[in-house]
C-alpha atoms as a PDB file:
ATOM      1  CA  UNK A   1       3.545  18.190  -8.296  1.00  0.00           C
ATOM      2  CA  UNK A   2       2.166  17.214  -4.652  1.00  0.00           C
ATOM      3  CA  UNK A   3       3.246  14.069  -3.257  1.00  0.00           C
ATOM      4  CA  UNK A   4      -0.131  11.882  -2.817  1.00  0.00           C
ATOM      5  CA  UNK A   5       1.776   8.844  -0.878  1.00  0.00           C
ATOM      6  CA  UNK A   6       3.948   8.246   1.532  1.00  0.00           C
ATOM      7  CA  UNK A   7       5.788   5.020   1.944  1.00  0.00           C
ATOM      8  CA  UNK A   8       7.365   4.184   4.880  1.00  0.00           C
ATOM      9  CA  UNK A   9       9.539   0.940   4.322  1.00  0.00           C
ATOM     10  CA  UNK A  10      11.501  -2.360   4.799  1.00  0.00           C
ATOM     11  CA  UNK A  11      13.531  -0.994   1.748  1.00  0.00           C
ATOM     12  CA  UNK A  12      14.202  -3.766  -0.475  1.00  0.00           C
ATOM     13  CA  UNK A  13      10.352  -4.424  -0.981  1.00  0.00           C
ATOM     14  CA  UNK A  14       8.985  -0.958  -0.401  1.00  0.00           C
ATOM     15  CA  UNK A  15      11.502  -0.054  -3.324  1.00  0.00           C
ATOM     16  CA  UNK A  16       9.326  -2.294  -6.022  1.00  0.00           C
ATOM     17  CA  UNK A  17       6.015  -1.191  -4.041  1.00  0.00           C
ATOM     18  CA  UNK A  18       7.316   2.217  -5.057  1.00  0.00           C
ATOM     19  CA  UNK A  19       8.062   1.525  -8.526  1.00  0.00           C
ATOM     20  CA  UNK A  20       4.016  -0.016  -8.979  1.00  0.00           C
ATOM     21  CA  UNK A  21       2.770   2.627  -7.512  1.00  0.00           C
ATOM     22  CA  UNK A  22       4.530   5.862  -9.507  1.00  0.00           C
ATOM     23  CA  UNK A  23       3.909   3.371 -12.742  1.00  0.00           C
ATOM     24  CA  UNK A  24       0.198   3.865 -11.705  1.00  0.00           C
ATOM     25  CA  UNK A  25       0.851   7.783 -11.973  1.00  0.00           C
ATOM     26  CA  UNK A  26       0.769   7.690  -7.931  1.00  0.00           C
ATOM     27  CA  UNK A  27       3.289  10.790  -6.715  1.00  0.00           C
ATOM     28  CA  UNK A  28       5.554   8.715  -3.681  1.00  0.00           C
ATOM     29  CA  UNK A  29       7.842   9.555  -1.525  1.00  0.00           C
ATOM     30  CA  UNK A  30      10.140   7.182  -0.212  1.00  0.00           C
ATOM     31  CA  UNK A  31      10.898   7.576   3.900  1.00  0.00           C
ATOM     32  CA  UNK A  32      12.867   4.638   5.350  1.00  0.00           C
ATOM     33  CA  UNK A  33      12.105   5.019   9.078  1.00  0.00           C
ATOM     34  CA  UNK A  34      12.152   2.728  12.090  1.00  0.00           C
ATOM     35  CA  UNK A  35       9.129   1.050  13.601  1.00  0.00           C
ATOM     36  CA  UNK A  36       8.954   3.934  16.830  1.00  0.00           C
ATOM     37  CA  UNK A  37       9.248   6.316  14.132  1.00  0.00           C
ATOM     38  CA  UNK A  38       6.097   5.469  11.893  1.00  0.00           C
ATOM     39  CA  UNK A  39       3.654   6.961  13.759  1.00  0.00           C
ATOM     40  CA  UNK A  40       5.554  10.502  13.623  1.00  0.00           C
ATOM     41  CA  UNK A  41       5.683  10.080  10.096  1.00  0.00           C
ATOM     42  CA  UNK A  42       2.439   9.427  10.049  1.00  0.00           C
ATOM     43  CA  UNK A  43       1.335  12.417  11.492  1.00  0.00           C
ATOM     44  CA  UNK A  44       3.689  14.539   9.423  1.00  0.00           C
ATOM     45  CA  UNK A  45       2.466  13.209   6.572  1.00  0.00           C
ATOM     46  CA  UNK A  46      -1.269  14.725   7.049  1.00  0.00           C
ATOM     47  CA  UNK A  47       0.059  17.923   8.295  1.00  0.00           C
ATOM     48  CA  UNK A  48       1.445  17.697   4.660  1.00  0.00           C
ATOM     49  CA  UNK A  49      -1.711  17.125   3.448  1.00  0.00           C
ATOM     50  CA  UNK A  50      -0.834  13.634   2.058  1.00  0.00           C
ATOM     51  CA  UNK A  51      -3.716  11.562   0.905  1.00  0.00           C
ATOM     52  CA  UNK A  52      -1.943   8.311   1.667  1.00  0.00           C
ATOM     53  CA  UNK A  53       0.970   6.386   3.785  1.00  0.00           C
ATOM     54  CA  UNK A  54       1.530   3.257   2.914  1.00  0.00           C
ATOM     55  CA  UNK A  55       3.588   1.299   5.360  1.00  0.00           C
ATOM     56  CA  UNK A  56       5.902  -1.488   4.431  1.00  0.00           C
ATOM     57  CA  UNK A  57       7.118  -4.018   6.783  1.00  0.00           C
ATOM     58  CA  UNK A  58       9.284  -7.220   7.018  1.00  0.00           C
ATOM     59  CA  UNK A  59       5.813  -8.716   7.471  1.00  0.00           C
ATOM     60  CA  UNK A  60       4.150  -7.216   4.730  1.00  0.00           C
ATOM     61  CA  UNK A  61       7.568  -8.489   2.915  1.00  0.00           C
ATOM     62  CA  UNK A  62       6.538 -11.843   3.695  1.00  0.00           C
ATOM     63  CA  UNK A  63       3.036 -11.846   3.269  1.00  0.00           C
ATOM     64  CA  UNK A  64       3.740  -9.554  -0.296  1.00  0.00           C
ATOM     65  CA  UNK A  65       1.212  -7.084   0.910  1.00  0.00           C
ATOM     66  CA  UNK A  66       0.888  -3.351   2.503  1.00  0.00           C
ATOM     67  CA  UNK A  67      -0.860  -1.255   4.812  1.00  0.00           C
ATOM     68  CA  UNK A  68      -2.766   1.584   3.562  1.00  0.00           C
ATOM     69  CA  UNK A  69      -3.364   4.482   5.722  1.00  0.00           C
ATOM     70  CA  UNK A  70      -5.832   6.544   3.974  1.00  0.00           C
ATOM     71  CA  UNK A  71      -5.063  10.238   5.836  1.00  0.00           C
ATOM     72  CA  UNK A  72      -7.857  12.484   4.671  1.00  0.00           C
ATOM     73  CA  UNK A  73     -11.645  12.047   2.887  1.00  0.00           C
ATOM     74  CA  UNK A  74     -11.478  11.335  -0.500  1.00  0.00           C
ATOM     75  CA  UNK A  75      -9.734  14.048  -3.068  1.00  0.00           C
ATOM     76  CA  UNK A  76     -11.759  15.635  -5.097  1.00  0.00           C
ATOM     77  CA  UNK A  77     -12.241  13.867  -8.270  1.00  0.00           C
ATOM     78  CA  UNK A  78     -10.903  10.560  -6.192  1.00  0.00           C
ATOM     79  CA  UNK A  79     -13.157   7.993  -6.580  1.00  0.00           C
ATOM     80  CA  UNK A  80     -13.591   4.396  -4.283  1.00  0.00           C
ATOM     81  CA  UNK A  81     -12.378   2.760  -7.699  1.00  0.00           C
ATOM     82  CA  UNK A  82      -9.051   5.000  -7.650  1.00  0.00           C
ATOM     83  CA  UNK A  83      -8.285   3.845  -3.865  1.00  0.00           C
ATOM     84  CA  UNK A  84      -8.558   0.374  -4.382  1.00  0.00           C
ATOM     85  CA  UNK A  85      -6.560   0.855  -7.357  1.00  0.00           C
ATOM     86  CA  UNK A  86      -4.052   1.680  -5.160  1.00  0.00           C
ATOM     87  CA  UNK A  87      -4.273  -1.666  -3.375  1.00  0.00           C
ATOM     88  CA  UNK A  88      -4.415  -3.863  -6.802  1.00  0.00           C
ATOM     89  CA  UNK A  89      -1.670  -2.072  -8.037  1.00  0.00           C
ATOM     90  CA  UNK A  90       0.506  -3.266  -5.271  1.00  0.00           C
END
């Protein structure tokens, strides 16, 4: 199966972000990487052909949100209602 999402993370909350989202049938990968690194993880993740990257910081930690990074048009089949699905899920 394709990995849809990538989740770059501040590990101890990305790991329950995680959790949400693969209970929500969302494929994730988990990359811990450092804050000059996102944006080259970023990048590899639409030469992968992810649909999503979802970056987790200590902020976001805080705040108990995320940052969606939606990487290519809409999947076939994907509807508006799926992607902010994503968002409520989390």
């Amino acid at each position: 199966m394709a990995v849809h999402c990538l989740l770059l993370v501040h590990r101890t909350y990305a790991e329950g972000v995680q959790k949400r989202l693969m209970a929500a049938s969302i494929v994730t990968e988990l990359n811990i990487v450092t804050d000059s690194e996102v944006v080259l993880a970023i990048e590899d993740a639409t030469r992968h052909r992810m649909l999503f990257a979802v970056v987790v910081t200590e902020q976001n930690e805080i705040h108990r949100s995320i940052t969606v990074n939606i990487l290519h048009g809409m999947a076939q089949g994907m509807s508006i209602c799926c992607c902010l699905f994503i968002v409520d899920v989390c």
